[in-house]
N, C-alpha and C. Protein backbone atom coordinates (compact mmCIF):
# COMPACT_ATOMS: atom_id res chain seq x y z
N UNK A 1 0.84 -1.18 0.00
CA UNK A 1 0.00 0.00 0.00
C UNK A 1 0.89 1.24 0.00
N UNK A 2 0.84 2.17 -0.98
CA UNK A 2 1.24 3.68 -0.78
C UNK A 2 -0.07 4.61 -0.28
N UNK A 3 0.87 5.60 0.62
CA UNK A 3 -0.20 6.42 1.24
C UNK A 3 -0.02 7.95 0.63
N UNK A 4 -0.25 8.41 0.14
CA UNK A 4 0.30 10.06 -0.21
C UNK A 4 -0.08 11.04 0.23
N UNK A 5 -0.36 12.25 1.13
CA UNK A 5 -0.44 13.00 1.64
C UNK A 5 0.00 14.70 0.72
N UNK A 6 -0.93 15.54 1.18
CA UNK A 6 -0.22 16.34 0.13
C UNK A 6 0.65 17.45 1.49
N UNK A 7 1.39 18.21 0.16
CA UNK A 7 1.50 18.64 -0.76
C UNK A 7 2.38 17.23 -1.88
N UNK A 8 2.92 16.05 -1.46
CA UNK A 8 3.32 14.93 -2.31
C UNK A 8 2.37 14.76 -3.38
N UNK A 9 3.33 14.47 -5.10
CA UNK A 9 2.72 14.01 -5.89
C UNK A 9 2.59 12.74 -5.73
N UNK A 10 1.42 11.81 -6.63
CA UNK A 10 0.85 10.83 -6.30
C UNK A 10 1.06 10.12 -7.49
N UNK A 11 1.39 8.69 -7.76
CA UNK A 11 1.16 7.94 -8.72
C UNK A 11 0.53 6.52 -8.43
N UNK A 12 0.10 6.02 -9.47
CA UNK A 12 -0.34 4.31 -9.06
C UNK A 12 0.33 3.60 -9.79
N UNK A 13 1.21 2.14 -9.45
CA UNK A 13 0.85 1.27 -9.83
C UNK A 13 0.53 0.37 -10.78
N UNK A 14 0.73 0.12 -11.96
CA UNK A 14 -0.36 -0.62 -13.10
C UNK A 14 -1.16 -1.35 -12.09
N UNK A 15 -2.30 -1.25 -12.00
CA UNK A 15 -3.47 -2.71 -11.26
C UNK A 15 -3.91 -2.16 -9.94
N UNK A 16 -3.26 -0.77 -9.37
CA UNK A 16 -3.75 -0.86 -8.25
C UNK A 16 -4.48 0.36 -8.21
N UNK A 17 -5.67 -0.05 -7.03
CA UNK A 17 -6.85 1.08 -6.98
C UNK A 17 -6.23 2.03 -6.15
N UNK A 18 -6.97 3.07 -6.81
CA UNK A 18 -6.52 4.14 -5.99
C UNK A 18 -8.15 4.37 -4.78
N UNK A 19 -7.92 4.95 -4.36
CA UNK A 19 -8.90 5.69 -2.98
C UNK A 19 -8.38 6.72 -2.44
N UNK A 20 -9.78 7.67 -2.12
CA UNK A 20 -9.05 8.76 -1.82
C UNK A 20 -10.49 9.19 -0.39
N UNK A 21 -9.56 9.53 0.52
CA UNK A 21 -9.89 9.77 1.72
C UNK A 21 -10.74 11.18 1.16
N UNK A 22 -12.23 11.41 1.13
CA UNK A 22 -12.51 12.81 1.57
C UNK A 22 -13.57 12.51 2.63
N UNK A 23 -13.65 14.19 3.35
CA UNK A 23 -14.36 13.91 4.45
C UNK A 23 -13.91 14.95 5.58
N UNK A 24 -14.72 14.99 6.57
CA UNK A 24 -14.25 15.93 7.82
C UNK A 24 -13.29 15.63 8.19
N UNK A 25 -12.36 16.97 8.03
CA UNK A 25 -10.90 17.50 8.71
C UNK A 25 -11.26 18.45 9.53
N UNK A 26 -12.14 19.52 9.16
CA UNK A 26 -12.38 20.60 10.28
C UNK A 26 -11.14 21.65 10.87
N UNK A 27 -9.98 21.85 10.23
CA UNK A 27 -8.78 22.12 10.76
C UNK A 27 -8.65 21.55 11.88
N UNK A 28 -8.52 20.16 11.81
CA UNK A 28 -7.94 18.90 12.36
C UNK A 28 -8.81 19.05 13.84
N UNK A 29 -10.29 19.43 13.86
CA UNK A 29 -10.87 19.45 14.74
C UNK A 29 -11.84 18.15 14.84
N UNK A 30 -12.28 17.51 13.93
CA UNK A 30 -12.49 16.02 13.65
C UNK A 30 -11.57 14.97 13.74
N UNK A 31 -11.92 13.66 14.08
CA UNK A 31 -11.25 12.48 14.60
C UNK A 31 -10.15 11.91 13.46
N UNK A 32 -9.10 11.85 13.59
CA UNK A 32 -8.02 11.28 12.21
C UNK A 32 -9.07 9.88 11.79
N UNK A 33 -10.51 9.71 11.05
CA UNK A 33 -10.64 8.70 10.49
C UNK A 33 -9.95 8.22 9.63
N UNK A 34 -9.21 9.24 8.85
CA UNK A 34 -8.26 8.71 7.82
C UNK A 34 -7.28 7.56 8.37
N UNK A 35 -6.76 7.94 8.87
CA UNK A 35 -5.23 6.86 9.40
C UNK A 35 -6.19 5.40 9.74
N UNK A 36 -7.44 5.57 10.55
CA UNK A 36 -8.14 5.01 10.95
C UNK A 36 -8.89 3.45 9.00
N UNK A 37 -8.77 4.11 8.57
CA UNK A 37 -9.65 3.75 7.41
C UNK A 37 -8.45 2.85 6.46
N UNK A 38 -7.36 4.11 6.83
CA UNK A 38 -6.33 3.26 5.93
C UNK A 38 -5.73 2.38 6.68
N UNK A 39 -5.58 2.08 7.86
CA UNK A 39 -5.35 0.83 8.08
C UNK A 39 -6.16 -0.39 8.01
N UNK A 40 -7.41 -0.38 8.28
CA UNK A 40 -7.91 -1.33 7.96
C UNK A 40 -8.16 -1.71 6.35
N UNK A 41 -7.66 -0.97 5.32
CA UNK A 41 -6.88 -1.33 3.96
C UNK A 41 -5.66 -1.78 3.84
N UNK A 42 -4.90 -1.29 4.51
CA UNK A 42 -3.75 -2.03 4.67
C UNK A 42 -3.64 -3.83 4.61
N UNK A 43 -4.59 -4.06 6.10
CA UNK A 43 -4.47 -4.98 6.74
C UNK A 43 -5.58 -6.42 5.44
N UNK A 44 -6.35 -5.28 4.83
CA UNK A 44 -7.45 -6.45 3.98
C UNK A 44 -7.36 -6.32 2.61
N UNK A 45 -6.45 -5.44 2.41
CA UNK A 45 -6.14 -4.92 0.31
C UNK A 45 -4.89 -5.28 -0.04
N UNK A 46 -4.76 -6.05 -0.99
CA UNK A 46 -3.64 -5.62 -1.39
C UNK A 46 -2.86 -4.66 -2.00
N UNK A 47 -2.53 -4.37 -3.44
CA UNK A 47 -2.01 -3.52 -4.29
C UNK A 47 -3.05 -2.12 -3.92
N UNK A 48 -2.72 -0.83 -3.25
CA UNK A 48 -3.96 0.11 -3.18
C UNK A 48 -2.80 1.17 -2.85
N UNK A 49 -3.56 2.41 -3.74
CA UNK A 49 -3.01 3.74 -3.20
C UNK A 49 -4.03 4.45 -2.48
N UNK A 50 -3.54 5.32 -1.42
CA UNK A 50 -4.46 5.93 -0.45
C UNK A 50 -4.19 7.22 -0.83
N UNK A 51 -5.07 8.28 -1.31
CA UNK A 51 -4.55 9.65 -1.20
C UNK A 51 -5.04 10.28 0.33
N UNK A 52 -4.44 10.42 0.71
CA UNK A 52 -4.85 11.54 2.58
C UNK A 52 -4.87 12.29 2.35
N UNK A 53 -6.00 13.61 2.03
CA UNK A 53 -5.88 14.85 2.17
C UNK A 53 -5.27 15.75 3.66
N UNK A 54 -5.50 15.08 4.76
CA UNK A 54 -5.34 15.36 5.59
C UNK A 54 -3.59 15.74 5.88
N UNK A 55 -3.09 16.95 5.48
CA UNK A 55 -1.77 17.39 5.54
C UNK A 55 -1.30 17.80 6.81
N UNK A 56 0.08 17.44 6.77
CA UNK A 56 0.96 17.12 8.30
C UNK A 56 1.23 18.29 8.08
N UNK A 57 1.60 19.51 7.22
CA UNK A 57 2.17 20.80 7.98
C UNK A 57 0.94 21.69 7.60
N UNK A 58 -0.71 21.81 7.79
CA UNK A 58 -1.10 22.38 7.91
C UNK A 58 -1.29 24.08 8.63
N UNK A 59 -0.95 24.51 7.58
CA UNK A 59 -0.75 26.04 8.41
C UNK A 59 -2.29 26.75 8.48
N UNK A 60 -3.01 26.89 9.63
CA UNK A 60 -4.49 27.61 9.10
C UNK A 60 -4.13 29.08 9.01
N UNK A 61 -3.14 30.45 9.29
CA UNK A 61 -3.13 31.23 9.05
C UNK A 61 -3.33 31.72 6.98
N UNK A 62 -2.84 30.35 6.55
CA UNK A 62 -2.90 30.48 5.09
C UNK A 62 -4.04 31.02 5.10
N UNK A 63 -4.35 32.19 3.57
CA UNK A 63 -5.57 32.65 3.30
C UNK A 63 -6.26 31.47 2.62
N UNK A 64 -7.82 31.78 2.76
CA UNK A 64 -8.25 30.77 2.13
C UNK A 64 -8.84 31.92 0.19
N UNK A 65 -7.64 31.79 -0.43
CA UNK A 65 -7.77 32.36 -1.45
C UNK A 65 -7.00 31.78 -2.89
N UNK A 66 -7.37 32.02 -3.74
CA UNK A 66 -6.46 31.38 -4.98
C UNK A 66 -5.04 31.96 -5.40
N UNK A 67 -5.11 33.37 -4.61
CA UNK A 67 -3.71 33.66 -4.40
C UNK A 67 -2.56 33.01 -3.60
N UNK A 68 -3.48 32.58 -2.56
CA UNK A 68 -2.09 32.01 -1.45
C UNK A 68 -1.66 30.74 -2.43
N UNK A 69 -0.74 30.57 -2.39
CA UNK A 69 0.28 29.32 -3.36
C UNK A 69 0.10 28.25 -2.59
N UNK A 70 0.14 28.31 -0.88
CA UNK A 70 0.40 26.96 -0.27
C UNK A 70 -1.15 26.59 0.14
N UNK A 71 -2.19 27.33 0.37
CA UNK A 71 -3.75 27.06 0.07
C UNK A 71 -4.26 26.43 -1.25
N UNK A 72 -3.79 27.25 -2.70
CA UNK A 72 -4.59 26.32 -3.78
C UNK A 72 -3.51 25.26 -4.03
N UNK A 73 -2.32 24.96 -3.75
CA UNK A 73 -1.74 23.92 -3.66
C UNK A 73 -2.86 22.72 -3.38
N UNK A 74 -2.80 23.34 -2.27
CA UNK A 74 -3.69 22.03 -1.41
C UNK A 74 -5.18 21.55 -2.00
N UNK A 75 -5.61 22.40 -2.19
CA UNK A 75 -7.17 22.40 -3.18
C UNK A 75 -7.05 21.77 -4.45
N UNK A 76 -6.37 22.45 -5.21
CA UNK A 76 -5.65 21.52 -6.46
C UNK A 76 -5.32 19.90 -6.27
N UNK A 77 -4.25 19.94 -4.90
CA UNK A 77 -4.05 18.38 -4.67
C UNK A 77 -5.20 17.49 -4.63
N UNK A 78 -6.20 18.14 -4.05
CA UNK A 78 -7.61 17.43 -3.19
C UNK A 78 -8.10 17.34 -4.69
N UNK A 79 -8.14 18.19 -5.66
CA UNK A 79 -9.20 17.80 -6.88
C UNK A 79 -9.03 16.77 -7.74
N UNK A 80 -7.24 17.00 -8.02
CA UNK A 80 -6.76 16.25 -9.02
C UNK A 80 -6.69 14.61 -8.21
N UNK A 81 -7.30 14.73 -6.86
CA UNK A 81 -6.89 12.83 -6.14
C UNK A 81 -8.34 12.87 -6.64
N UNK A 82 -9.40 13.20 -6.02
CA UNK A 82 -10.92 13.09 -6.47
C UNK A 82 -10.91 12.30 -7.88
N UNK A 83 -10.53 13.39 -8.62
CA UNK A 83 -10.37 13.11 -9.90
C UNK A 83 -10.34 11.24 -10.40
N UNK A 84 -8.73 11.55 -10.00
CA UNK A 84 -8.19 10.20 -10.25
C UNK A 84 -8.51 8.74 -9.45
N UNK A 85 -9.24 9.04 -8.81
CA UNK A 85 -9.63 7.86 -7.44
C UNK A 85 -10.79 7.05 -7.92
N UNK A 86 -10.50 5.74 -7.94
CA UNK A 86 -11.21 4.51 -8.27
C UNK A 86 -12.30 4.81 -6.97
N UNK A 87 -12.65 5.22 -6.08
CA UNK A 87 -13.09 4.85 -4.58
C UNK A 87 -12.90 6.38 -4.25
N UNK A 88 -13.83 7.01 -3.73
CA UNK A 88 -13.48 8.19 -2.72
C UNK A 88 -14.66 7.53 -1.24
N UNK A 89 -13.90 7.04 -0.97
CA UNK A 89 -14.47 7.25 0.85
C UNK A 89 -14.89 8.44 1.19
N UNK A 90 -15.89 8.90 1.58
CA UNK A 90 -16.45 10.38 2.11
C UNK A 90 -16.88 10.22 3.59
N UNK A 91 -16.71 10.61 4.58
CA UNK A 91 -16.86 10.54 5.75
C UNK A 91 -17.59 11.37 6.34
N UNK A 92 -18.59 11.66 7.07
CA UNK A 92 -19.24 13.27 7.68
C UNK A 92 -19.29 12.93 8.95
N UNK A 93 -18.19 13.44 9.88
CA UNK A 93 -17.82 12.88 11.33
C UNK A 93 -18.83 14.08 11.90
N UNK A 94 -19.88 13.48 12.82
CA UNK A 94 -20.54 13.65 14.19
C UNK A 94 -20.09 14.82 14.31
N UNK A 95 -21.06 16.08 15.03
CA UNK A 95 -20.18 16.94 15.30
C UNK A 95 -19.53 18.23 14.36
N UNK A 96 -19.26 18.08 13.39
CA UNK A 96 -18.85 18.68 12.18
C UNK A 96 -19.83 19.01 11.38
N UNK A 97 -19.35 20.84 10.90
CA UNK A 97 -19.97 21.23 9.47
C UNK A 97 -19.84 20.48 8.06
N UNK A 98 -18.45 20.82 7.80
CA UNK A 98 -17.86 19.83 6.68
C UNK A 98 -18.11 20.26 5.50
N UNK A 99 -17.87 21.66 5.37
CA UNK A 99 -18.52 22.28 4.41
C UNK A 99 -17.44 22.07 3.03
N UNK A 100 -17.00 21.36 2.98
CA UNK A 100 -16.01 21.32 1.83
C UNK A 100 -16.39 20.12 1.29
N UNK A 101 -16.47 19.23 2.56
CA UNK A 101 -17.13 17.55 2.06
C UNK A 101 -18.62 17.57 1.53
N UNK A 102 -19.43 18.79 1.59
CA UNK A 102 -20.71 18.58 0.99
C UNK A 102 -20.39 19.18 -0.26
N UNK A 103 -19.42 19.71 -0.37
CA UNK A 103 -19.10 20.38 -1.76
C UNK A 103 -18.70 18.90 -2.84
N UNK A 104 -17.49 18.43 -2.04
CA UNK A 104 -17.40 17.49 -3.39
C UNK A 104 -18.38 16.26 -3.41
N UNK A 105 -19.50 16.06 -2.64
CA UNK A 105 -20.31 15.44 -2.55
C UNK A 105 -20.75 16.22 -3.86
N UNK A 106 -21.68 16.65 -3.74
CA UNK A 106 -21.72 18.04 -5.02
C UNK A 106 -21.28 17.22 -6.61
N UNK A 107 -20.14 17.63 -6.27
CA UNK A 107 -19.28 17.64 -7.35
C UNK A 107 -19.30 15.95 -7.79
N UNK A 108 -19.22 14.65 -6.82
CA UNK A 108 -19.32 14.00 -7.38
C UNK A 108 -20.29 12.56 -7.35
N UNK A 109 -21.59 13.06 -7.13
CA UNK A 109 -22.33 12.33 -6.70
C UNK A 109 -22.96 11.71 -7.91
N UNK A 110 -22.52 11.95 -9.25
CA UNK A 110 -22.68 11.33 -10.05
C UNK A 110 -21.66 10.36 -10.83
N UNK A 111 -20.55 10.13 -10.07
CA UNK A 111 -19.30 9.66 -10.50
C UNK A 111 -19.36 8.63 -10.20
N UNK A 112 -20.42 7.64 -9.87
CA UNK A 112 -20.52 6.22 -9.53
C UNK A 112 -19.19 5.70 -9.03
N UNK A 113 -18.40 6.21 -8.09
CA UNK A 113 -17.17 5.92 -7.39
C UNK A 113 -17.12 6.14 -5.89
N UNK A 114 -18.22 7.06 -5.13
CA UNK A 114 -18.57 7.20 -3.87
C UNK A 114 -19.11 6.31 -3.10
N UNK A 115 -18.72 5.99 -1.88
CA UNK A 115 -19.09 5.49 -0.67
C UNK A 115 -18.95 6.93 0.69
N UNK A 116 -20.53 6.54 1.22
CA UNK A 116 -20.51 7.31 1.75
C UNK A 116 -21.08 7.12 3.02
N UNK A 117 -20.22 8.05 4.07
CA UNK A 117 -20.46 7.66 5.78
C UNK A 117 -21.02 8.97 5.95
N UNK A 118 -22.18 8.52 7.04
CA UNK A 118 -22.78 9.83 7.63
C UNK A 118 -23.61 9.27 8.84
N UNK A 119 -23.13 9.71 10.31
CA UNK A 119 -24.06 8.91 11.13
C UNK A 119 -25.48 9.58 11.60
N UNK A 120 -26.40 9.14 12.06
CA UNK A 120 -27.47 10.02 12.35
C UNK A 120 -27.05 11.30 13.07
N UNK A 121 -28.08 12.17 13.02
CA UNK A 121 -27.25 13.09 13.93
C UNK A 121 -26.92 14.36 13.48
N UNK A 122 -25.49 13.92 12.22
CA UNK A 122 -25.22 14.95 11.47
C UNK A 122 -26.50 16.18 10.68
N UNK A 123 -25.32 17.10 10.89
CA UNK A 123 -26.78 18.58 11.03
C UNK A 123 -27.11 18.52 9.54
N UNK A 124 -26.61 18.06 8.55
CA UNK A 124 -27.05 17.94 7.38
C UNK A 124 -27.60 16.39 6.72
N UNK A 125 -27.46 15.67 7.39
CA UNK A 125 -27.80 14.24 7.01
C UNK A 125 -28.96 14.23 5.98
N UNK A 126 -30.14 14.78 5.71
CA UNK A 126 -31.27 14.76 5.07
C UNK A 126 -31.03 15.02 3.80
N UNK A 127 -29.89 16.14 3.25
CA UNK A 127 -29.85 16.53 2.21
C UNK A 127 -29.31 15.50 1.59
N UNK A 128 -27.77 14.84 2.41
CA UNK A 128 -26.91 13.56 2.38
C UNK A 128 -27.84 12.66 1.92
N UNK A 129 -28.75 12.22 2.19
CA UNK A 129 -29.95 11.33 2.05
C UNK A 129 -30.37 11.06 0.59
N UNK A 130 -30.90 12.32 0.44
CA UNK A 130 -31.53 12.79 -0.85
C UNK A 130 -30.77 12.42 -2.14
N UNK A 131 -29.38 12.85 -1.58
CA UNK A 131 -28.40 12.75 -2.83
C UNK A 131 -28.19 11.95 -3.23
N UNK A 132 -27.53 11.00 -2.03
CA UNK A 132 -27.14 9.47 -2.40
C UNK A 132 -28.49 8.96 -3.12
N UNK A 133 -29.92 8.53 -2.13
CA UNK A 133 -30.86 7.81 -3.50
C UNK A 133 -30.83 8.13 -4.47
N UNK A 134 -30.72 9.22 -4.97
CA UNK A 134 -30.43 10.43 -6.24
C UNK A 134 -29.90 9.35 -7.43
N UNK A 135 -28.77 9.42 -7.06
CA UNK A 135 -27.32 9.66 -7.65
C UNK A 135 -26.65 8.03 -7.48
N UNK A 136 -27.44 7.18 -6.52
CA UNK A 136 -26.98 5.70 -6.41
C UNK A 136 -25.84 5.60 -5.57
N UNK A 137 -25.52 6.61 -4.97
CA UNK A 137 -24.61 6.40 -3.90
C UNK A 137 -24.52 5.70 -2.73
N UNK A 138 -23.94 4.67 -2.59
CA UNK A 138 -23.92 3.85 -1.56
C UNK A 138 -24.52 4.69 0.07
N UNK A 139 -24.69 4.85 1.39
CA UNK A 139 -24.96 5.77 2.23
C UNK A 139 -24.88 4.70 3.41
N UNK A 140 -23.98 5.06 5.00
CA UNK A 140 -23.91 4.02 5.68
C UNK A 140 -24.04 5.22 6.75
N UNK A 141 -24.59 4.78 8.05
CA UNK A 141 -24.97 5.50 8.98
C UNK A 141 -23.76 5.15 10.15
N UNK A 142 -23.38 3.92 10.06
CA UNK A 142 -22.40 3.48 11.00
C UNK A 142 -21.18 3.52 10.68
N UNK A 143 -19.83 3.56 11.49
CA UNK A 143 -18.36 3.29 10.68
C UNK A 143 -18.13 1.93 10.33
N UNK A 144 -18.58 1.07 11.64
CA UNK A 144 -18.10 -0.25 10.97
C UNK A 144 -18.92 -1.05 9.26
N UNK A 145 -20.07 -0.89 9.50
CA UNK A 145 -20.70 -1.34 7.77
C UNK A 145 -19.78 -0.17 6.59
N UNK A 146 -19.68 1.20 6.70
CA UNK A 146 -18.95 1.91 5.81
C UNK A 146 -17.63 1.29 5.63
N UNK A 147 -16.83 0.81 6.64
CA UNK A 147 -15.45 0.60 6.44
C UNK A 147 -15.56 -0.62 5.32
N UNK A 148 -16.94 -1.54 6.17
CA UNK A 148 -16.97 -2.80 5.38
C UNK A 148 -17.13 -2.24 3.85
N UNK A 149 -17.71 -1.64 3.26
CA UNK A 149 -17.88 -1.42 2.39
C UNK A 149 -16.74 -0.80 0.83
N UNK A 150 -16.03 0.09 1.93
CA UNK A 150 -14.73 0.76 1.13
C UNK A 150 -13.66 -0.14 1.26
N UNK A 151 -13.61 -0.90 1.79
CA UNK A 151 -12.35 -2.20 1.93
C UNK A 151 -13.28 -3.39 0.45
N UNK A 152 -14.18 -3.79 0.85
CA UNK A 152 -14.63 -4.22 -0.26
C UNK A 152 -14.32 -3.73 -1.63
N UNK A 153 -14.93 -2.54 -1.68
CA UNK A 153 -14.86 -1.66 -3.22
C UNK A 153 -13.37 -1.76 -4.02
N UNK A 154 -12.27 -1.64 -2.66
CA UNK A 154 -10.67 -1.81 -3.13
C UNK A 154 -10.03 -3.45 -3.43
């Protein structure tokens, strides 16, 4: 398994799926499900790339603008893994707005490549709802059936 993290470029593999972690970060005010998710890929996938959006030198003073270089860095990174990802795991952790994760929900709820976690609760769950029957998106209320599910898909 390779894990890539940005600002790192990412490659695959011939044969191996890619997946790409999106989902509540919150400026790292949500639970690391990521590390959480990719290990239990680790442990049940073989050949798999993980993209982590979730970046180790997160600076939040960055503007959130298309000027700052080390902000659309990061945005760019997050589109072009979306993009390329056999699997995007989407997560909407308890607790959290997640206003970026309803965006590429958005963006790719017609990409027949989503699995998607959302437990009751969440302040937006209904719309979450809507979309997935929509759009055929898988939709799991719990972590353990979601995990089952994105370990499957890889």
């Amino acid at each position: 398994m390779h894990v890539f993290k940005p600002p790192a470029p990412f490659s695959a593999p011939p044969g191996a799926r890619v997946v790409f972690l999106a989902g509540s970060i919150e400026m790292g005010a949500a639970e690391d499900w990521q590390t959480r998710l990719a290990a239990a890929l680790v442990a049940r996938v073989g050949e798999i790339v993980v993209l982590n959006p979730r970046r180790d030198e997160w600076d939040a003073s960055w503007r959130q603008s298309i000027e700052e270089p080390k902000f659309r860095e990061q945005v760019e990174w997050e589109l072009d893994g979306l993009e390329r990802a056999d699997v995007i795991a989407m997560w909407f952790a308890a607790g959290t707005k997640s206003p970026i994760t309803l965006l590429e929900l958005g963006l790719h709820a017609r990409g027949g490549k989503l699995i998607v976690g959302c437990p009751d609760g969440f302040w937006r769950r209904g719309n979450i709802e809507v979309v997935c029957a929509r759009y055929g998106a898988p939709l799991y209320a719990a972590w353990e059936p979601f995990e089952a599910a994105v370990v499957a898909a890889c």
